[in-house]
N, C-alpha and C. Protein backbone atom coordinates (compact mmCIF):
# COMPACT_ATOMS: atom_id res chain seq x y z
N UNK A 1 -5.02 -31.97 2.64
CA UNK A 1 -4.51 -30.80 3.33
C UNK A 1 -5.59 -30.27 4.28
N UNK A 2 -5.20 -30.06 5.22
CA UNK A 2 -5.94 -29.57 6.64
C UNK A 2 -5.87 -27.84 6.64
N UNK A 3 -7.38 -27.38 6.29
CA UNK A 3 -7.60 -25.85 6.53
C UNK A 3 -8.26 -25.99 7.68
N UNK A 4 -7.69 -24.50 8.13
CA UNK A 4 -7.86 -23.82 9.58
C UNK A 4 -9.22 -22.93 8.56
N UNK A 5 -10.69 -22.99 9.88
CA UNK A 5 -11.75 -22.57 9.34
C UNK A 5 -11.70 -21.19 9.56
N UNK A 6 -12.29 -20.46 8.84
CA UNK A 6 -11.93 -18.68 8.30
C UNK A 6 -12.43 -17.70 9.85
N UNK A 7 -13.35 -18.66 10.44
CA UNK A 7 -14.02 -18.05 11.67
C UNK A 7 -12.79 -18.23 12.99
N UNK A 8 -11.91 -19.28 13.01
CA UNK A 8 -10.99 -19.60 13.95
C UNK A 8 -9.52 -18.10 13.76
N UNK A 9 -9.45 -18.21 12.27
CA UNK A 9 -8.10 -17.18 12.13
C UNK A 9 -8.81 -16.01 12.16
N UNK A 10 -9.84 -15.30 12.13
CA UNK A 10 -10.43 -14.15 12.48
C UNK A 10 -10.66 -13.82 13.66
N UNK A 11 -10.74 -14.44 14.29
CA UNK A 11 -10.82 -14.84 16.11
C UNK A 11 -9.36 -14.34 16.81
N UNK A 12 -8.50 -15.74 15.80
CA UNK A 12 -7.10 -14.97 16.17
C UNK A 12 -6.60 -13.85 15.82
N UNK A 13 -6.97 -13.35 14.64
CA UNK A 13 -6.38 -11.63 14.16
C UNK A 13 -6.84 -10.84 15.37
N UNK A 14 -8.26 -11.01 15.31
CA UNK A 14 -9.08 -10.04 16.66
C UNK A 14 -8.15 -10.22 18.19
N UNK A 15 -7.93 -11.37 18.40
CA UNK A 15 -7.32 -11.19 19.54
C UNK A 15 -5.86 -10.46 19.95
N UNK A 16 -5.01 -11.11 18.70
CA UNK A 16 -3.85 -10.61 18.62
C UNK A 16 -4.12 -8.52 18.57
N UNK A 17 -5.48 -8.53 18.18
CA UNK A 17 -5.21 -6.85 17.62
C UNK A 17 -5.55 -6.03 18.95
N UNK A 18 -6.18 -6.95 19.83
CA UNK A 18 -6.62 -6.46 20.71
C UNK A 18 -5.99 -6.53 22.20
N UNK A 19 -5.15 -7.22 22.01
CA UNK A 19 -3.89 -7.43 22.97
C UNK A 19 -3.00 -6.00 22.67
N UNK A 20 -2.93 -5.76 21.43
CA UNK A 20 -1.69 -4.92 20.78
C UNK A 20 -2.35 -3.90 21.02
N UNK A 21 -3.39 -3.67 21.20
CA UNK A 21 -4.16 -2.32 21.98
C UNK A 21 -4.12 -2.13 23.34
N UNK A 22 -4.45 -3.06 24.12
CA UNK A 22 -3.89 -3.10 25.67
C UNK A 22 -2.85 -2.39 25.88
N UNK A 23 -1.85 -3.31 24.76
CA UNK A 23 -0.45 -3.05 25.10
C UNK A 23 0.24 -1.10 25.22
N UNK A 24 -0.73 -0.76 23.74
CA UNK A 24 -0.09 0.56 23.90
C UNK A 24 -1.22 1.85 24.56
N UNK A 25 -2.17 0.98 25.20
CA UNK A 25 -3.01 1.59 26.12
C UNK A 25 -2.68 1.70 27.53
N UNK A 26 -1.94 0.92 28.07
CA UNK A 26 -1.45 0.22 29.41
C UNK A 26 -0.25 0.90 29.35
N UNK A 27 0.94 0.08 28.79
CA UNK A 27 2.11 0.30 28.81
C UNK A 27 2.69 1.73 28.76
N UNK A 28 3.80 1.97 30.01
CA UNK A 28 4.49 3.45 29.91
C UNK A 28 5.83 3.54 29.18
N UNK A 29 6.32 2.08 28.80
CA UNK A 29 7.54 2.34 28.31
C UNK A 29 7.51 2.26 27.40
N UNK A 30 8.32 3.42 26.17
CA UNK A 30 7.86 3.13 24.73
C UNK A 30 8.70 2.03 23.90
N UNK A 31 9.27 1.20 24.60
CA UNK A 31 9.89 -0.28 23.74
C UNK A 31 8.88 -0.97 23.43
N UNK A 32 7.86 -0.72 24.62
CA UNK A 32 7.07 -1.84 25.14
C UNK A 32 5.09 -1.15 24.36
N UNK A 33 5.38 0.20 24.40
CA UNK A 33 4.61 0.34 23.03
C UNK A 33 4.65 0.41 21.38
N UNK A 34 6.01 0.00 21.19
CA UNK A 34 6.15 0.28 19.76
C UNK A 34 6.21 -1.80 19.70
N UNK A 35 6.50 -2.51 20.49
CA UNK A 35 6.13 -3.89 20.64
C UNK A 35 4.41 -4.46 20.53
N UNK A 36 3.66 -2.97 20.86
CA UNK A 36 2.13 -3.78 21.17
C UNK A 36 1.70 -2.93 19.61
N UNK A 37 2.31 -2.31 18.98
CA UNK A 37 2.23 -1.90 17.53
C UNK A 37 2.48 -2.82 17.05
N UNK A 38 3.64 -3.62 17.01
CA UNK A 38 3.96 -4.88 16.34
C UNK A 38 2.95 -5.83 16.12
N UNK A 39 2.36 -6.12 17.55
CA UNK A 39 1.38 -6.80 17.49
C UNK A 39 0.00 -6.83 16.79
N UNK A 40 -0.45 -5.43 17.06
CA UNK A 40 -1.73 -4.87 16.22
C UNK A 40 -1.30 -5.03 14.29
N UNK A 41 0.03 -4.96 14.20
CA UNK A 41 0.04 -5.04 12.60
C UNK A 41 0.06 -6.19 12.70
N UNK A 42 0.67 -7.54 13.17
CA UNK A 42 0.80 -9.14 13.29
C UNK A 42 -0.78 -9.45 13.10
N UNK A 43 -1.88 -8.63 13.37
CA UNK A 43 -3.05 -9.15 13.52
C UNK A 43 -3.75 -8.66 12.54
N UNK A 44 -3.48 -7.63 12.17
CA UNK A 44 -4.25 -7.01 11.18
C UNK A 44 -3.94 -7.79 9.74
N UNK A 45 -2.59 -8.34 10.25
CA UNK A 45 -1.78 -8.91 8.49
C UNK A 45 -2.39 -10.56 8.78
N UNK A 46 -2.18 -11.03 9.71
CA UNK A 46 -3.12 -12.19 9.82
C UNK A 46 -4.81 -11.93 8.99
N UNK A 47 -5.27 -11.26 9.57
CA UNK A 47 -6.93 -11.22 8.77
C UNK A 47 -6.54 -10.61 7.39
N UNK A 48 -5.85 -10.34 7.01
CA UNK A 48 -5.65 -10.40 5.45
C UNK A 48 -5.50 -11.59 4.94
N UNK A 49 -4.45 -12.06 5.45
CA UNK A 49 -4.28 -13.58 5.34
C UNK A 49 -5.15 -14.75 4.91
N UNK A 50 -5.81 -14.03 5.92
CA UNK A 50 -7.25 -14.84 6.40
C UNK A 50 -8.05 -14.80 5.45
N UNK A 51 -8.64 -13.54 5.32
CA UNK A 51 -9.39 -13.54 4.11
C UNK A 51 -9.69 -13.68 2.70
N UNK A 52 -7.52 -13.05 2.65
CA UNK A 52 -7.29 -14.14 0.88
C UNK A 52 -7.33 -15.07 0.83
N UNK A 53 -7.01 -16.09 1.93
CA UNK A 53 -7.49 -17.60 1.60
C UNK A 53 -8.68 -17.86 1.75
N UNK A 54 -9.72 -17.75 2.25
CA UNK A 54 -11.30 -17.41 2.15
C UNK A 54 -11.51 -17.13 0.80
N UNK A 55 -11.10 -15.91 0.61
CA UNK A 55 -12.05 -15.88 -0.81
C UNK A 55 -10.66 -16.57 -2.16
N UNK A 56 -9.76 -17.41 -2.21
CA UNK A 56 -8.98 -18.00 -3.11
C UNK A 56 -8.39 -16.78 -3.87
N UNK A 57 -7.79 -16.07 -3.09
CA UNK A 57 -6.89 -14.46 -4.15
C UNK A 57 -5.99 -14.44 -3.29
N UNK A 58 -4.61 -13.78 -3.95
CA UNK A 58 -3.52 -13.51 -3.52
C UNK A 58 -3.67 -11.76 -2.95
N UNK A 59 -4.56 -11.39 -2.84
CA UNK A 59 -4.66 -9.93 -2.78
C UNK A 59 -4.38 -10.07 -1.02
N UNK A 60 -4.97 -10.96 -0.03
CA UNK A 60 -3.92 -10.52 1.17
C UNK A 60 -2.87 -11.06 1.42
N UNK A 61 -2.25 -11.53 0.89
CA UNK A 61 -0.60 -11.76 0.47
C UNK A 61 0.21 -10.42 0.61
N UNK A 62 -0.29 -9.85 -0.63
CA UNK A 62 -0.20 -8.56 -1.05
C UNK A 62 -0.25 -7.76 -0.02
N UNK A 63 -1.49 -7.58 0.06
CA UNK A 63 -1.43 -6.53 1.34
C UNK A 63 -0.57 -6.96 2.73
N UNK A 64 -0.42 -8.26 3.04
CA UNK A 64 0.34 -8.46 4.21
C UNK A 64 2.10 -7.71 3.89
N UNK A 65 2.04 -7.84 2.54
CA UNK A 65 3.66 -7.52 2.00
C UNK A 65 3.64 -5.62 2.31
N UNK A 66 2.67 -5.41 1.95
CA UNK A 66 2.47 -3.41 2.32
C UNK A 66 2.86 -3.68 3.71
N UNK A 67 2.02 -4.27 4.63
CA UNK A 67 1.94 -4.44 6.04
C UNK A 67 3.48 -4.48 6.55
N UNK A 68 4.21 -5.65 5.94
CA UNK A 68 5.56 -5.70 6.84
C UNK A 68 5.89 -4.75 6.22
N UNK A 69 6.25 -4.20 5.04
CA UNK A 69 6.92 -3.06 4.73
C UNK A 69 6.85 -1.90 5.41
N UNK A 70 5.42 -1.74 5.68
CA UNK A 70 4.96 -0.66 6.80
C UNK A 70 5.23 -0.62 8.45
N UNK A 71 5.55 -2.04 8.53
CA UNK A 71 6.06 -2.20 9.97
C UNK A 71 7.63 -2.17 9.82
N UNK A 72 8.31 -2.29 8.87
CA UNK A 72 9.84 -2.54 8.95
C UNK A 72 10.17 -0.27 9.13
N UNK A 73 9.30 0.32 8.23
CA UNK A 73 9.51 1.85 8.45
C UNK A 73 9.48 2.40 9.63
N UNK A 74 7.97 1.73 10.16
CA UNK A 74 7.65 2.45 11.88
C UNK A 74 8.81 1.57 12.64
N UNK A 75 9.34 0.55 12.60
CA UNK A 75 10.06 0.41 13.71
C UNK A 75 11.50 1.12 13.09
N UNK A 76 12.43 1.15 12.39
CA UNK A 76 13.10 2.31 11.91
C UNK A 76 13.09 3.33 12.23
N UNK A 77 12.28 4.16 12.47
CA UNK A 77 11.36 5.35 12.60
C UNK A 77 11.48 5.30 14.40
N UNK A 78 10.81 4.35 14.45
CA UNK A 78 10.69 4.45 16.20
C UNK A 78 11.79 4.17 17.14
N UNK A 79 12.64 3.24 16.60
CA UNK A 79 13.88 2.93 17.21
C UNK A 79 14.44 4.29 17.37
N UNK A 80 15.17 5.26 16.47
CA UNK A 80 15.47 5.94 16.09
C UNK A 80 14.95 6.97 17.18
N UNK A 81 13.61 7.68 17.04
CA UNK A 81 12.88 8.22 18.29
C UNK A 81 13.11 7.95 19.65
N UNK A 82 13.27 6.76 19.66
CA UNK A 82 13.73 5.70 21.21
C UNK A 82 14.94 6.25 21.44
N UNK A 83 16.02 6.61 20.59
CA UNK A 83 17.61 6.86 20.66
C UNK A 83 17.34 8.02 21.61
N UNK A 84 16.95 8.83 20.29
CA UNK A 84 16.78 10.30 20.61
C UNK A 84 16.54 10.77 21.66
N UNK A 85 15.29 10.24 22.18
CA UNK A 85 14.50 10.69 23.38
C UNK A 85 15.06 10.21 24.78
N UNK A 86 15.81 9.06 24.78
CA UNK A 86 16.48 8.86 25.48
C UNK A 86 18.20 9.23 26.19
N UNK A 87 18.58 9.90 24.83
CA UNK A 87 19.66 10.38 24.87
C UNK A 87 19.44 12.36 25.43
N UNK A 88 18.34 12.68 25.17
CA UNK A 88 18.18 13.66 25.74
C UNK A 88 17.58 13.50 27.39
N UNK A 89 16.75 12.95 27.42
CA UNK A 89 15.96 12.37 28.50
C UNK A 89 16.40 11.75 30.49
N UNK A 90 17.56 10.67 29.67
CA UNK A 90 17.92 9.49 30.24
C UNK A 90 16.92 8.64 30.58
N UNK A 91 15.44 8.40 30.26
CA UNK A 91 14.08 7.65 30.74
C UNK A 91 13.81 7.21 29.38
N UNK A 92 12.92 5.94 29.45
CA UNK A 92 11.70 6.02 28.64
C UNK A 92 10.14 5.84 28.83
N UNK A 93 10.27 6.46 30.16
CA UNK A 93 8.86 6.29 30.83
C UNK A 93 7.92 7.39 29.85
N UNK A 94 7.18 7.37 29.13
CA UNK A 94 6.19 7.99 28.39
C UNK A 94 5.79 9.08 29.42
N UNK A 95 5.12 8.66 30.93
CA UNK A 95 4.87 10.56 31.62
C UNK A 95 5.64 11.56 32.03
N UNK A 96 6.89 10.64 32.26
CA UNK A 96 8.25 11.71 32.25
C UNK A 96 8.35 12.40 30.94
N UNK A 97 8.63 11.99 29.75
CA UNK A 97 8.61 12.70 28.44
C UNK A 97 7.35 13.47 27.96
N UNK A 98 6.10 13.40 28.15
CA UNK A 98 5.03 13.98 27.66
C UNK A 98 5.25 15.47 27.98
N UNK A 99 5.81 15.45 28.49
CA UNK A 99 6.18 17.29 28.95
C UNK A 99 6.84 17.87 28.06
N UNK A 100 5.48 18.66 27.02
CA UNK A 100 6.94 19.11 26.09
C UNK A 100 6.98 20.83 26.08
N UNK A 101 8.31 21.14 25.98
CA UNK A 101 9.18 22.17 26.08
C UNK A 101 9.24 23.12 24.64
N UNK A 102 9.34 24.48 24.57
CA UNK A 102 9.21 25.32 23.39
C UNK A 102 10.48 25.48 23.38
């Protein structure tokens, strides 16, 4: 069996996490930031990954399982927000909405 070396999938978590930061650093539309969230958890659950097989424990298994669970809420959560804000709105440009109203 062919292992991927612990320094190559840490490389990839980092990159993936750091794309998914761009994304919701850059990006004005919030589809397209709750997508570069996706990403930052895809990377963060990768180096769990990573590291339970490194050290031979199921403990980032585990934690990758918190992880999607935690990503299946925020996008729930955010979709939902997306409705909302749009249905009041008609936009989802993030500087059009930042204006908020009492």
């Amino acid at each position: 069996m062919v292992t991927i070396p612990v320094s190559h999938g840490l490389l990839l978590a980092g990159i993936l996490f750091m794309l998914g930061l761009v994304g919701v650093m850059v990006r004005r539309n919030i589809i397209f930031i709750l997508l570069s969230l996706e990403i930052m958890f895809n990377g963060a659950g990768l180096a769990f990954m990573v590291a339970g097989s490194c050290w031979g424990q199921a403990d980032g298994q585990i934690m990758f399982l918190f992880l999607l669970a935690m990503a299946a809420a925020e996008v729930s959560v955010g979709l939902a927000l997306v409705f909302q804000l749009y249905h009041r709105n008609n936009t989802l440009d993030a500087d059009q909405i930042s204006t908020m109203r009492g």
